[in-house]
C-alpha atoms as a PDB file:
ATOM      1  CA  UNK A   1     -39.835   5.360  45.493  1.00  0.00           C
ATOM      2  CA  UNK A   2     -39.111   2.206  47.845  1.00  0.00           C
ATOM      3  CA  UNK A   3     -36.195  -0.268  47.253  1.00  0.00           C
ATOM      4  CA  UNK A   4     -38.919  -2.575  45.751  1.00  0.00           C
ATOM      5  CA  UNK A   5     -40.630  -0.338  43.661  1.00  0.00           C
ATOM      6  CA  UNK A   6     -39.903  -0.669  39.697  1.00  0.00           C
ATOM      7  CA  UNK A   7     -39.067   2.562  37.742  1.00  0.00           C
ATOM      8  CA  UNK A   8     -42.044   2.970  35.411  1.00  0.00           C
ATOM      9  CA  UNK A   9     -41.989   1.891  31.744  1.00  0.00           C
ATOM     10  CA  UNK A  10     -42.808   3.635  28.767  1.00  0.00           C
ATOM     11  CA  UNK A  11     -46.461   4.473  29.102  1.00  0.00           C
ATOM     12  CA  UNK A  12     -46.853   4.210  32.492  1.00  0.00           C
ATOM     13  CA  UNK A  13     -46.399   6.740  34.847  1.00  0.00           C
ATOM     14  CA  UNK A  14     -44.783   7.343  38.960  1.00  0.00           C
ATOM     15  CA  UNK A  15     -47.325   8.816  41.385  1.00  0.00           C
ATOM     16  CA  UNK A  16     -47.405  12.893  40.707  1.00  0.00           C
ATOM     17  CA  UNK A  17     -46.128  11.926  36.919  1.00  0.00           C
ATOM     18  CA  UNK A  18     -47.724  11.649  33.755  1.00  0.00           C
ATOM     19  CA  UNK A  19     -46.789  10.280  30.419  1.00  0.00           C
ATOM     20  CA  UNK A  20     -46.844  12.571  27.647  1.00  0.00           C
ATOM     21  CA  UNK A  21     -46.366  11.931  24.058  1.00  0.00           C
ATOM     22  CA  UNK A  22     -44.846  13.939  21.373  1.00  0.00           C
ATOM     23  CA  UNK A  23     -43.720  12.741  17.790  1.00  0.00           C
ATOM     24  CA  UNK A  24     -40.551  12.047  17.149  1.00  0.00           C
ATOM     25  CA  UNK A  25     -38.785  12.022  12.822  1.00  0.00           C
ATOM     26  CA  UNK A  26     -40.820   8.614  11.488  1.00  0.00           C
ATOM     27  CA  UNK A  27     -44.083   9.288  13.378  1.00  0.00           C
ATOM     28  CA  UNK A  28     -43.091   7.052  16.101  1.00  0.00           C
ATOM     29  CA  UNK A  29     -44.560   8.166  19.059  1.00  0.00           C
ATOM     30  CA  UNK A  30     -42.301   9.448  21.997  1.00  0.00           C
ATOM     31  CA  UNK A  31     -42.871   8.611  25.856  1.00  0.00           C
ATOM     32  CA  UNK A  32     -41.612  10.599  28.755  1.00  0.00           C
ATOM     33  CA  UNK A  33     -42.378  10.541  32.193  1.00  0.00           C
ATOM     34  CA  UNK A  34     -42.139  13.347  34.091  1.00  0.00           C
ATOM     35  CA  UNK A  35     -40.584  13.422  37.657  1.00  0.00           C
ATOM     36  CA  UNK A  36     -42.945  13.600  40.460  1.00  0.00           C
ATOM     37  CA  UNK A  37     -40.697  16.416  41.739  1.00  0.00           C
ATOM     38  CA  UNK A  38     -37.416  18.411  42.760  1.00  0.00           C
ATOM     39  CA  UNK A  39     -36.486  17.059  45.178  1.00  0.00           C
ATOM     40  CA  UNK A  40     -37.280  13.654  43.944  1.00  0.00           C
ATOM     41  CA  UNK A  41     -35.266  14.234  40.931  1.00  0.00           C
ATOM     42  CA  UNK A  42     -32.614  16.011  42.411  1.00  0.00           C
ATOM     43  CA  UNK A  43     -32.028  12.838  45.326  1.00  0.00           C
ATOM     44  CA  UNK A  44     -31.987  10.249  41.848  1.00  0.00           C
ATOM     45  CA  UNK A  45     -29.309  12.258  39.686  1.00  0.00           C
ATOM     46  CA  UNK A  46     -26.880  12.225  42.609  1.00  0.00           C
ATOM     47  CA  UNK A  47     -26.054   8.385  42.148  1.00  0.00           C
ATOM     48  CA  UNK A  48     -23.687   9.186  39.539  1.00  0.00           C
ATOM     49  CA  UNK A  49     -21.210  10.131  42.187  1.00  0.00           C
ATOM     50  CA  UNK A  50     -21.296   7.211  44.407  1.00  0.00           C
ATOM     51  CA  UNK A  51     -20.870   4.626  41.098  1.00  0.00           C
ATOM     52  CA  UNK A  52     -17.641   2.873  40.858  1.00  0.00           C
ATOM     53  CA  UNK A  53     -15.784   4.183  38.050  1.00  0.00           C
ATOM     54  CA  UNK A  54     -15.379   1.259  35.736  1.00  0.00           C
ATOM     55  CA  UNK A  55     -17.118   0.261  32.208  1.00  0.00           C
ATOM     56  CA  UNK A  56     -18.415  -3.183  31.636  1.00  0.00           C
ATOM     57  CA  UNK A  57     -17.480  -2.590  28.061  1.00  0.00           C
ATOM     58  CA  UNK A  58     -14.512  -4.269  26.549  1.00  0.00           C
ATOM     59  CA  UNK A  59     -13.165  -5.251  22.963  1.00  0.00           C
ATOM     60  CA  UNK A  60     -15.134  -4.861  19.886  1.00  0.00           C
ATOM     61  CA  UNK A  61     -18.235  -3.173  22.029  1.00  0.00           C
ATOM     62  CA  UNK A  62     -15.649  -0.558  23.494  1.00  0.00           C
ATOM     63  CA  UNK A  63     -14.387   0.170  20.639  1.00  0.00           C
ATOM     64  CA  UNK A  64     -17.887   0.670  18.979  1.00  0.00           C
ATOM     65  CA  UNK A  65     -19.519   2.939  21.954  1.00  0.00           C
ATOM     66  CA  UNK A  66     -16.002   5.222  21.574  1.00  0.00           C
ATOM     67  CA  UNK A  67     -16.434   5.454  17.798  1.00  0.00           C
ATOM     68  CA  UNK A  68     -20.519   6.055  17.888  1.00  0.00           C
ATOM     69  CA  UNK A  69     -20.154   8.730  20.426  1.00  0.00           C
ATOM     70  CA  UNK A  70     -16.670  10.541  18.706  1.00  0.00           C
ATOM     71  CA  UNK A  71     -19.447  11.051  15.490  1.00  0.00           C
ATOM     72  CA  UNK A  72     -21.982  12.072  17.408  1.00  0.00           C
ATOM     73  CA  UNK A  73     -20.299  14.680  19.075  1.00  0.00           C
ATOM     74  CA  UNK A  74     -17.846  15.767  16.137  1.00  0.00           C
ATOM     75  CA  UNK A  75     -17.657  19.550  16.028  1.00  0.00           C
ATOM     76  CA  UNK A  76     -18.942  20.203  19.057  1.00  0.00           C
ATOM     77  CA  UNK A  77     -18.287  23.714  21.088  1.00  0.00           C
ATOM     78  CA  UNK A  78     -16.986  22.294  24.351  1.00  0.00           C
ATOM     79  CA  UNK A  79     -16.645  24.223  27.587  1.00  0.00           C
ATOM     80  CA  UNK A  80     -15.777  23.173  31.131  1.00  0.00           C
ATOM     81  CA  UNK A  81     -18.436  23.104  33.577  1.00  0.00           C
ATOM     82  CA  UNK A  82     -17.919  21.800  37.285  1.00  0.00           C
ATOM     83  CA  UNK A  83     -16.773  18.197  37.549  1.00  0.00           C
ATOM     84  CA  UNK A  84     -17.137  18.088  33.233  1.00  0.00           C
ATOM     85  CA  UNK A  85     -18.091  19.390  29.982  1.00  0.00           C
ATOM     86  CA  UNK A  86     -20.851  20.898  27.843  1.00  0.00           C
ATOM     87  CA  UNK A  87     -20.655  20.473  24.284  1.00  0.00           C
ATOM     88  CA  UNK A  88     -22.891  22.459  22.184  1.00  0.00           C
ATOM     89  CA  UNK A  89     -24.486  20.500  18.974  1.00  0.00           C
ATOM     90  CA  UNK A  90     -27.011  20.539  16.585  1.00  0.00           C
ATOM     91  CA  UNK A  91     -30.327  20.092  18.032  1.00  0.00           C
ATOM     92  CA  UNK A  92     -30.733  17.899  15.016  1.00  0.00           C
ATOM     93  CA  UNK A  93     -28.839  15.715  16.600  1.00  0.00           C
ATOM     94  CA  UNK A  94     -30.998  15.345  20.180  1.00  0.00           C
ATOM     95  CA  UNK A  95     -32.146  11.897  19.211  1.00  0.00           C
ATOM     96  CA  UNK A  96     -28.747   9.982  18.632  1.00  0.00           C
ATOM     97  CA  UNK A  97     -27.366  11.705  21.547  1.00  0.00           C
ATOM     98  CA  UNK A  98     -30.073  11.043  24.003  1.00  0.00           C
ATOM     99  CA  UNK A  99     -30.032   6.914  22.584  1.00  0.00           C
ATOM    100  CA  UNK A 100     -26.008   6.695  23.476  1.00  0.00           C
ATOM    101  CA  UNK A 101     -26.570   8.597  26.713  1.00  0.00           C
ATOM    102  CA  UNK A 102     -29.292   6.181  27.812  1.00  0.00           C
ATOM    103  CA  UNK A 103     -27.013   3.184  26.902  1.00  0.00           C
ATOM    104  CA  UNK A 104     -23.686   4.691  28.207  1.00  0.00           C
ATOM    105  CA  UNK A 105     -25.655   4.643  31.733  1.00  0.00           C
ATOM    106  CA  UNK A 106     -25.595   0.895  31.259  1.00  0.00           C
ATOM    107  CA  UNK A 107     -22.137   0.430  31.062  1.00  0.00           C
ATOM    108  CA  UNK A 108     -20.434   3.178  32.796  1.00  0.00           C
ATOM    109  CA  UNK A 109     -23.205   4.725  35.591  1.00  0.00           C
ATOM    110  CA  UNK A 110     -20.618   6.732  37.224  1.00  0.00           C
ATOM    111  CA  UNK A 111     -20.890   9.782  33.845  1.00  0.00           C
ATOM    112  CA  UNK A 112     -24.224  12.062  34.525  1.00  0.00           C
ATOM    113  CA  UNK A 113     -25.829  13.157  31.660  1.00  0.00           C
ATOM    114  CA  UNK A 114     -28.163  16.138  30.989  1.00  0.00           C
ATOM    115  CA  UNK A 115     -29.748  17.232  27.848  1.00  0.00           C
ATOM    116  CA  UNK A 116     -30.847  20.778  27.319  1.00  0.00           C
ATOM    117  CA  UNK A 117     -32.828  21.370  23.825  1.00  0.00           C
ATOM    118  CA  UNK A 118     -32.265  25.946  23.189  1.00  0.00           C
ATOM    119  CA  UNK A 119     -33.631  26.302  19.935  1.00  0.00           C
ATOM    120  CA  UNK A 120     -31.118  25.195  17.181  1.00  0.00           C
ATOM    121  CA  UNK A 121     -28.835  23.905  19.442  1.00  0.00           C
ATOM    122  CA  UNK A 122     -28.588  20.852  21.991  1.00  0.00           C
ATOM    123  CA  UNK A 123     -26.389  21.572  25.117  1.00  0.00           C
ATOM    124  CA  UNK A 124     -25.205  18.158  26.727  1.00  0.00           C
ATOM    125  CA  UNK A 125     -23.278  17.977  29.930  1.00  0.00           C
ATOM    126  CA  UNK A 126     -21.657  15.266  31.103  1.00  0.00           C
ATOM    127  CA  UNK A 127     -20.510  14.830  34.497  1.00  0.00           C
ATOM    128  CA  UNK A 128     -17.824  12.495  35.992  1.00  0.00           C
ATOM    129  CA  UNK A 129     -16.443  12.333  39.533  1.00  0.00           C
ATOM    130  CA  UNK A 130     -13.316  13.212  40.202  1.00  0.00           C
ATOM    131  CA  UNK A 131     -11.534  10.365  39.292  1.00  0.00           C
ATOM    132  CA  UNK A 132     -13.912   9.804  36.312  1.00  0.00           C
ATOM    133  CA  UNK A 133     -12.114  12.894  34.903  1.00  0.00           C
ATOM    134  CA  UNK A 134      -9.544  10.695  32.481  1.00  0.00           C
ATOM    135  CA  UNK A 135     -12.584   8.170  30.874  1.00  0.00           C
ATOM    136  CA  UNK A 136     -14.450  11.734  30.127  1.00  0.00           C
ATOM    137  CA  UNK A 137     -12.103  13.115  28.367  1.00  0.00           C
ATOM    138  CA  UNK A 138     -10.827  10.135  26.466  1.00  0.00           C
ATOM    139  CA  UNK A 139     -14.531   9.741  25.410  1.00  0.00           C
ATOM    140  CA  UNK A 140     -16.022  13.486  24.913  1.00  0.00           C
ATOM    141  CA  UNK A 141     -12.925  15.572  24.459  1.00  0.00           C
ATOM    142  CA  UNK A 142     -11.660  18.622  26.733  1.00  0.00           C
ATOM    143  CA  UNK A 143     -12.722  21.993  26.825  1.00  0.00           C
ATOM    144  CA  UNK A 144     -12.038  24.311  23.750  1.00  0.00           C
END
């Protein structure tokens, strides 16, 4: 994708992509637009590591993002992976997750996220570089 080239919205879709919709609890419709490829994907999850580490949160929102994602994730199975943690949930619970995922990008682009649906449960990693390693575990916990 060129520097001047806009990521496509929902319902639209990147050359080699296609939008595909699924229903989600409420019968709202669901977009998602597939990756035009590997190596295409692989080159865009990699700018994690080169983000500052730093949260435009502060006050009041802080506060709120820390206490949303400590419910979200309460009684999850963590487990060190490299450079961060997997926590194994509910799959019930997919939806929320995925929501403060997409927002926590916002505000603090140097955590990686990855969402892996296996049946019942949901398996999210999150990634931080190394000196991300204190904000992860203030936010998602430490390995059981």
């Amino acid at each position: 994708m060129s520097a001047q080239a806009a990521a496509p919205g929902p319902g639209s879709s990147a050359p080699g992509s296609a939008p595909v919709s699924g229903g989600a609890p409420g019968g709202q419709p669901v977009d998602v637009v597939l990756s035009p490829g590997r190596e295409a994907a692989e080159q865009e999850t990699e700018r994690w590591r080169a983000a500052p580490v730093a949260c435009s949160l502060s006050g009041d929102g802080l506060h709120e993002r820390t206490a949303r994602w400590r419910e979200a994730v309460a009684g999850a199975a963590r487990a060190a992976v490299p450079e961060g943690l997997r926590l194994t949930l509910p799959v019930d619970r997919v939806t929320r997750i995925a929501e403060l995922a997409a927002a926590e990008q916002e505000c603090c682009p140097f955590f990686d996220f990855r969402l892996h649906l296996d049946g019942p449960y949901l398996h999210l990693e999150v990634r931080a570089p190394a000196d991300g390693g204190a904000p992860l575990a203030d936010l998602f916990g430490s390995a059981d």
